[in-house]
N, C-alpha and C. Protein backbone atom coordinates (compact mmCIF):
# COMPACT_ATOMS: atom_id res chain seq x y z
N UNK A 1 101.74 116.06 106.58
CA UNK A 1 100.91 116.80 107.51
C UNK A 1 101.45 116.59 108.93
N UNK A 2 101.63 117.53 109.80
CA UNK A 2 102.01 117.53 111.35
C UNK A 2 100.65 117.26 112.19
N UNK A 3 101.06 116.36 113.22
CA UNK A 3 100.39 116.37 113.96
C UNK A 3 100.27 117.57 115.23
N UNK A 4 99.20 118.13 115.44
CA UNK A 4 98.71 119.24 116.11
C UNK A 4 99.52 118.65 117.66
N UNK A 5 99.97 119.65 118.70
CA UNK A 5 100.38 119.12 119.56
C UNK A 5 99.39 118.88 120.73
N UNK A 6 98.10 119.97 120.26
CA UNK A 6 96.93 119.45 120.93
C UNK A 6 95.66 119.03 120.31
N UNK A 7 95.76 118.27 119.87
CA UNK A 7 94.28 118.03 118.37
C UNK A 7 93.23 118.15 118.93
N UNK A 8 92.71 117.53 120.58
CA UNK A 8 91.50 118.10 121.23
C UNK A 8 91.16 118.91 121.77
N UNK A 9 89.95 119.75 121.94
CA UNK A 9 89.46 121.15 122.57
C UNK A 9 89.91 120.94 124.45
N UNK A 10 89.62 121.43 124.68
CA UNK A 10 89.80 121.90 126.16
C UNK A 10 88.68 121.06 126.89
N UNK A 11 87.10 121.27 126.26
CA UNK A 11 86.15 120.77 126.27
C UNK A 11 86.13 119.40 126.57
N UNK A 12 86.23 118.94 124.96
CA UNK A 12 86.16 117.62 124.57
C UNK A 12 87.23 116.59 126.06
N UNK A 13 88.14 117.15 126.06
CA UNK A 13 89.56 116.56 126.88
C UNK A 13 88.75 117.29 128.32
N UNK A 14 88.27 117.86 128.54
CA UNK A 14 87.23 117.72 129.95
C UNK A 14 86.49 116.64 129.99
N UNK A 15 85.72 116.46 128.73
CA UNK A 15 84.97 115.37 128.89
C UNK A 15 85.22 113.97 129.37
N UNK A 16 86.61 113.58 128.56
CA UNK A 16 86.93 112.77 128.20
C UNK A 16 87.65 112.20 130.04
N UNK A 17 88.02 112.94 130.90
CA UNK A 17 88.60 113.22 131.96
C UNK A 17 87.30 112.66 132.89
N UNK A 18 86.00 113.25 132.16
CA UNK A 18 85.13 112.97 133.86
C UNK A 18 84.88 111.06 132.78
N UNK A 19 84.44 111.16 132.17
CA UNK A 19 84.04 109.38 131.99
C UNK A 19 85.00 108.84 131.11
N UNK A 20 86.23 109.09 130.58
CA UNK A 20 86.89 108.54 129.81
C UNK A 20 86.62 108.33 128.00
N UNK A 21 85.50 107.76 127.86
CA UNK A 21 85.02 107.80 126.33
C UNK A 21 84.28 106.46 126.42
N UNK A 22 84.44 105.76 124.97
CA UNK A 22 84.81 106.57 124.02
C UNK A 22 83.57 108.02 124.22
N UNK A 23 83.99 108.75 122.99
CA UNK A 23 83.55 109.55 122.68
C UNK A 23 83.00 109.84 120.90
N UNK A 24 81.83 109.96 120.23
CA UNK A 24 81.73 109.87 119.00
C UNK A 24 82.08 111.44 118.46
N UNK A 25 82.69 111.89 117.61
CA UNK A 25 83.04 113.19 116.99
C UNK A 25 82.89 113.38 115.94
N UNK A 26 82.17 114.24 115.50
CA UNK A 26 81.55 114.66 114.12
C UNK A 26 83.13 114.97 113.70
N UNK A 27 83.78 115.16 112.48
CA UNK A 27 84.73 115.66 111.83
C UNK A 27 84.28 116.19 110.70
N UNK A 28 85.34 116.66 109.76
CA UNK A 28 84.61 117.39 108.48
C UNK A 28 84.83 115.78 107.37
N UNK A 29 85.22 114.71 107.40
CA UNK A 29 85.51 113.79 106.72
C UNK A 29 84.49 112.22 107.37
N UNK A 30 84.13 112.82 108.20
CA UNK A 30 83.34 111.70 108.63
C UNK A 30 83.04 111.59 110.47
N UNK A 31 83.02 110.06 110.47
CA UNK A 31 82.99 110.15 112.53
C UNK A 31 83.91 109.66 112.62
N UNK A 32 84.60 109.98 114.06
CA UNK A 32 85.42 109.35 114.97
C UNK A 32 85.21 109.18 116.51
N UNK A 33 86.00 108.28 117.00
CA UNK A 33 85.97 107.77 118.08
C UNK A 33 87.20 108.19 119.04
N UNK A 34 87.05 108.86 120.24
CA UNK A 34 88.15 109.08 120.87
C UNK A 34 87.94 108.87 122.62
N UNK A 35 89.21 108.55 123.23
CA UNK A 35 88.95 107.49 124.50
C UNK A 35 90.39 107.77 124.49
N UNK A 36 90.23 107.77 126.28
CA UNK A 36 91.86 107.86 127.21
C UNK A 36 91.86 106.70 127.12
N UNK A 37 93.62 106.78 126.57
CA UNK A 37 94.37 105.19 126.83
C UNK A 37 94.13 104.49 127.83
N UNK A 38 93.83 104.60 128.98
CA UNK A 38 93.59 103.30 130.12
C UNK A 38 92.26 102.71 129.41
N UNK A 39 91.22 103.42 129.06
CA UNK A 39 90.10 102.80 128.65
C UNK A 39 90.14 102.09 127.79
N UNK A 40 90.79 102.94 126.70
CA UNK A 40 91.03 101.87 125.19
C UNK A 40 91.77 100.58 125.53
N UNK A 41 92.99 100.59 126.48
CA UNK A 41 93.27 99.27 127.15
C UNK A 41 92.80 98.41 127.57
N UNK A 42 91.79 98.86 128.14
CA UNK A 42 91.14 98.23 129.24
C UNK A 42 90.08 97.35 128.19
N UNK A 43 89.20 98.11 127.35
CA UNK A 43 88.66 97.68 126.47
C UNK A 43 89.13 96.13 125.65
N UNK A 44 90.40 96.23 125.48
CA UNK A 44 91.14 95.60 124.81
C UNK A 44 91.68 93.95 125.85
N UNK A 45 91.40 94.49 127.13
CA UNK A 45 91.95 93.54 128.25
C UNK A 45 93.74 93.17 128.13
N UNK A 46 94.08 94.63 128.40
CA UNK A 46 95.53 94.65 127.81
C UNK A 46 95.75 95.72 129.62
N UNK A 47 95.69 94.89 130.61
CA UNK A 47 95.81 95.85 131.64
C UNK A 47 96.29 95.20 132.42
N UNK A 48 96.83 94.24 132.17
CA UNK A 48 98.39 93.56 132.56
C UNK A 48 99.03 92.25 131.53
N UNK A 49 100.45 92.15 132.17
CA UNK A 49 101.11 91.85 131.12
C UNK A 49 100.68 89.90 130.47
N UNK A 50 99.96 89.41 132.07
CA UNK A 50 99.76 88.10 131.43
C UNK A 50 98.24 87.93 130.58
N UNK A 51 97.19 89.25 130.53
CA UNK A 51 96.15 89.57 129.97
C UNK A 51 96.84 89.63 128.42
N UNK A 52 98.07 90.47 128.20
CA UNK A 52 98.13 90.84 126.97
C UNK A 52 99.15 89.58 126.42
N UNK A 53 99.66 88.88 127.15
CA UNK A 53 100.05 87.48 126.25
C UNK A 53 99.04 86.69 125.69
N UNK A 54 97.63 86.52 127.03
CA UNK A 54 96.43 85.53 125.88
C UNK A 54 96.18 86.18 125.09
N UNK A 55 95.69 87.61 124.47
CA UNK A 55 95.28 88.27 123.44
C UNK A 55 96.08 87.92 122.02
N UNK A 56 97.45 87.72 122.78
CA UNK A 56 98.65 87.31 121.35
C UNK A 56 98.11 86.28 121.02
N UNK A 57 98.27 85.18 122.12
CA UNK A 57 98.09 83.92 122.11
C UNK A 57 96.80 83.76 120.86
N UNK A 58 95.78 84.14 121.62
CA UNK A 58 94.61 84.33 120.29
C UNK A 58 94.61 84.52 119.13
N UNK A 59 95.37 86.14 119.06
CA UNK A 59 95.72 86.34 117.58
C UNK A 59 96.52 85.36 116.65
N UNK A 60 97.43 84.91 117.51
CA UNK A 60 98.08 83.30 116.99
C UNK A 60 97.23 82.06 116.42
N UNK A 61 96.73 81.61 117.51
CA UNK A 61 95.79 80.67 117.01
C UNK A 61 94.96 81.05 116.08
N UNK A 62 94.25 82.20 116.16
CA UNK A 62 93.37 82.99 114.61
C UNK A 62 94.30 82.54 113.31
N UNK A 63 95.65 83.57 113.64
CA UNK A 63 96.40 83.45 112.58
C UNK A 63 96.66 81.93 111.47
N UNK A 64 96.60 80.79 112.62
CA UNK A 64 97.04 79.13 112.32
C UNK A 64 95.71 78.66 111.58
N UNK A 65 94.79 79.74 112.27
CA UNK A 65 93.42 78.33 111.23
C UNK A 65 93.34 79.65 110.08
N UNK A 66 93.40 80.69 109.99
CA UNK A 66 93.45 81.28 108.05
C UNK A 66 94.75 80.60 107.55
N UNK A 67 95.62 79.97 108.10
CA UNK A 67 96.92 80.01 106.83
C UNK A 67 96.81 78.23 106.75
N UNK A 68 95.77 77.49 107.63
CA UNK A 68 95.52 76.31 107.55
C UNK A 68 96.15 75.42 108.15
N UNK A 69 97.31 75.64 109.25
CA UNK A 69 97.71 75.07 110.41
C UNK A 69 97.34 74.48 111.27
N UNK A 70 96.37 73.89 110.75
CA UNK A 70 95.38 73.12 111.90
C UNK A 70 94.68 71.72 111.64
N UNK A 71 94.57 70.82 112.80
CA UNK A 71 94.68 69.55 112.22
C UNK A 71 92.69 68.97 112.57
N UNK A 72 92.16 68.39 111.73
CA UNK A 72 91.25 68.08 112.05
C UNK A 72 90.91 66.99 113.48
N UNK A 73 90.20 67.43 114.13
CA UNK A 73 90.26 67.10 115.69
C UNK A 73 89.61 65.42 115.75
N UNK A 74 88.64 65.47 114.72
CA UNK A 74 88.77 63.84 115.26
C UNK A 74 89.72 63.01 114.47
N UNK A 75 90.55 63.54 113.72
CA UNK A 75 91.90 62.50 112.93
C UNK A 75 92.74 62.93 114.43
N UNK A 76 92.74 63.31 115.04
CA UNK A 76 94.03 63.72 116.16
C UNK A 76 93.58 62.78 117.09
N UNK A 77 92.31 62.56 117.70
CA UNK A 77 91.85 61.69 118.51
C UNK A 77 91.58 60.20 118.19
N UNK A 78 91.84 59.93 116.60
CA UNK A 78 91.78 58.82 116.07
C UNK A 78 93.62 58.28 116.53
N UNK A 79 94.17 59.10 116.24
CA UNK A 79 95.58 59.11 116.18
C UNK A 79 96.22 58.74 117.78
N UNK A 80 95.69 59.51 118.43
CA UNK A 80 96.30 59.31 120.13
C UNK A 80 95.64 58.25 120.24
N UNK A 81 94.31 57.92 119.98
CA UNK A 81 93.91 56.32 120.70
C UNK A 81 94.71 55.50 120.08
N UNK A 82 94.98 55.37 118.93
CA UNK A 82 95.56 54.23 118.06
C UNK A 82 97.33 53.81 118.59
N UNK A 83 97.87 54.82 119.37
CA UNK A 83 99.44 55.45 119.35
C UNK A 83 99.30 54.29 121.27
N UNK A 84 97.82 55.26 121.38
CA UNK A 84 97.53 54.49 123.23
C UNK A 84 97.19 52.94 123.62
N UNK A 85 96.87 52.27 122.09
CA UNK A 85 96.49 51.40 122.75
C UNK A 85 97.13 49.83 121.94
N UNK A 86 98.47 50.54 121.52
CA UNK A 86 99.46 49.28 121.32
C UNK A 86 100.00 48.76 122.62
């Protein structure tokens, strides 16, 4: 299937111009959501570049405690006192 080179109405993309979005849209398959990229960014806190490294950063650390990369916090604090006080 091609993508339409304009998939929104004239309308809708007026709308979307005076407040940005999102916007909810009936379709024939269900709802959708549509929003100018600065917003959806913005949303996201991806509206500069050291904003969108903590977001990684996050997704990282998410990533470390599902795959179990992570150390229980009072064995770590058992560990540094014990290391601190030879």
């Amino acid at each position: 299937m091609q993508i339409p080179t304009s998939p929104i109405t004239p309308d809708t993309e007026s709308l979307l111009q005076m407040h940005g979005g999102p916007l909810s849209l009936e379709g024939q398959h269900g709802k959708y959501v549509v929003m100018r990229t600065d917003v959806y960014e913005a949303m996201l806190g991806l509206e500069a570049d050291e904003e969108a490294e903590t977001l990684a950063s996050v997704r990282r650390g998410v990533a470390d405690v599902q795959t179990g990369r992570t150390h229980d916090v009072e064995a770590v604090f058992k560990n540094l006192i014990s290391r601190h006080e030879a």
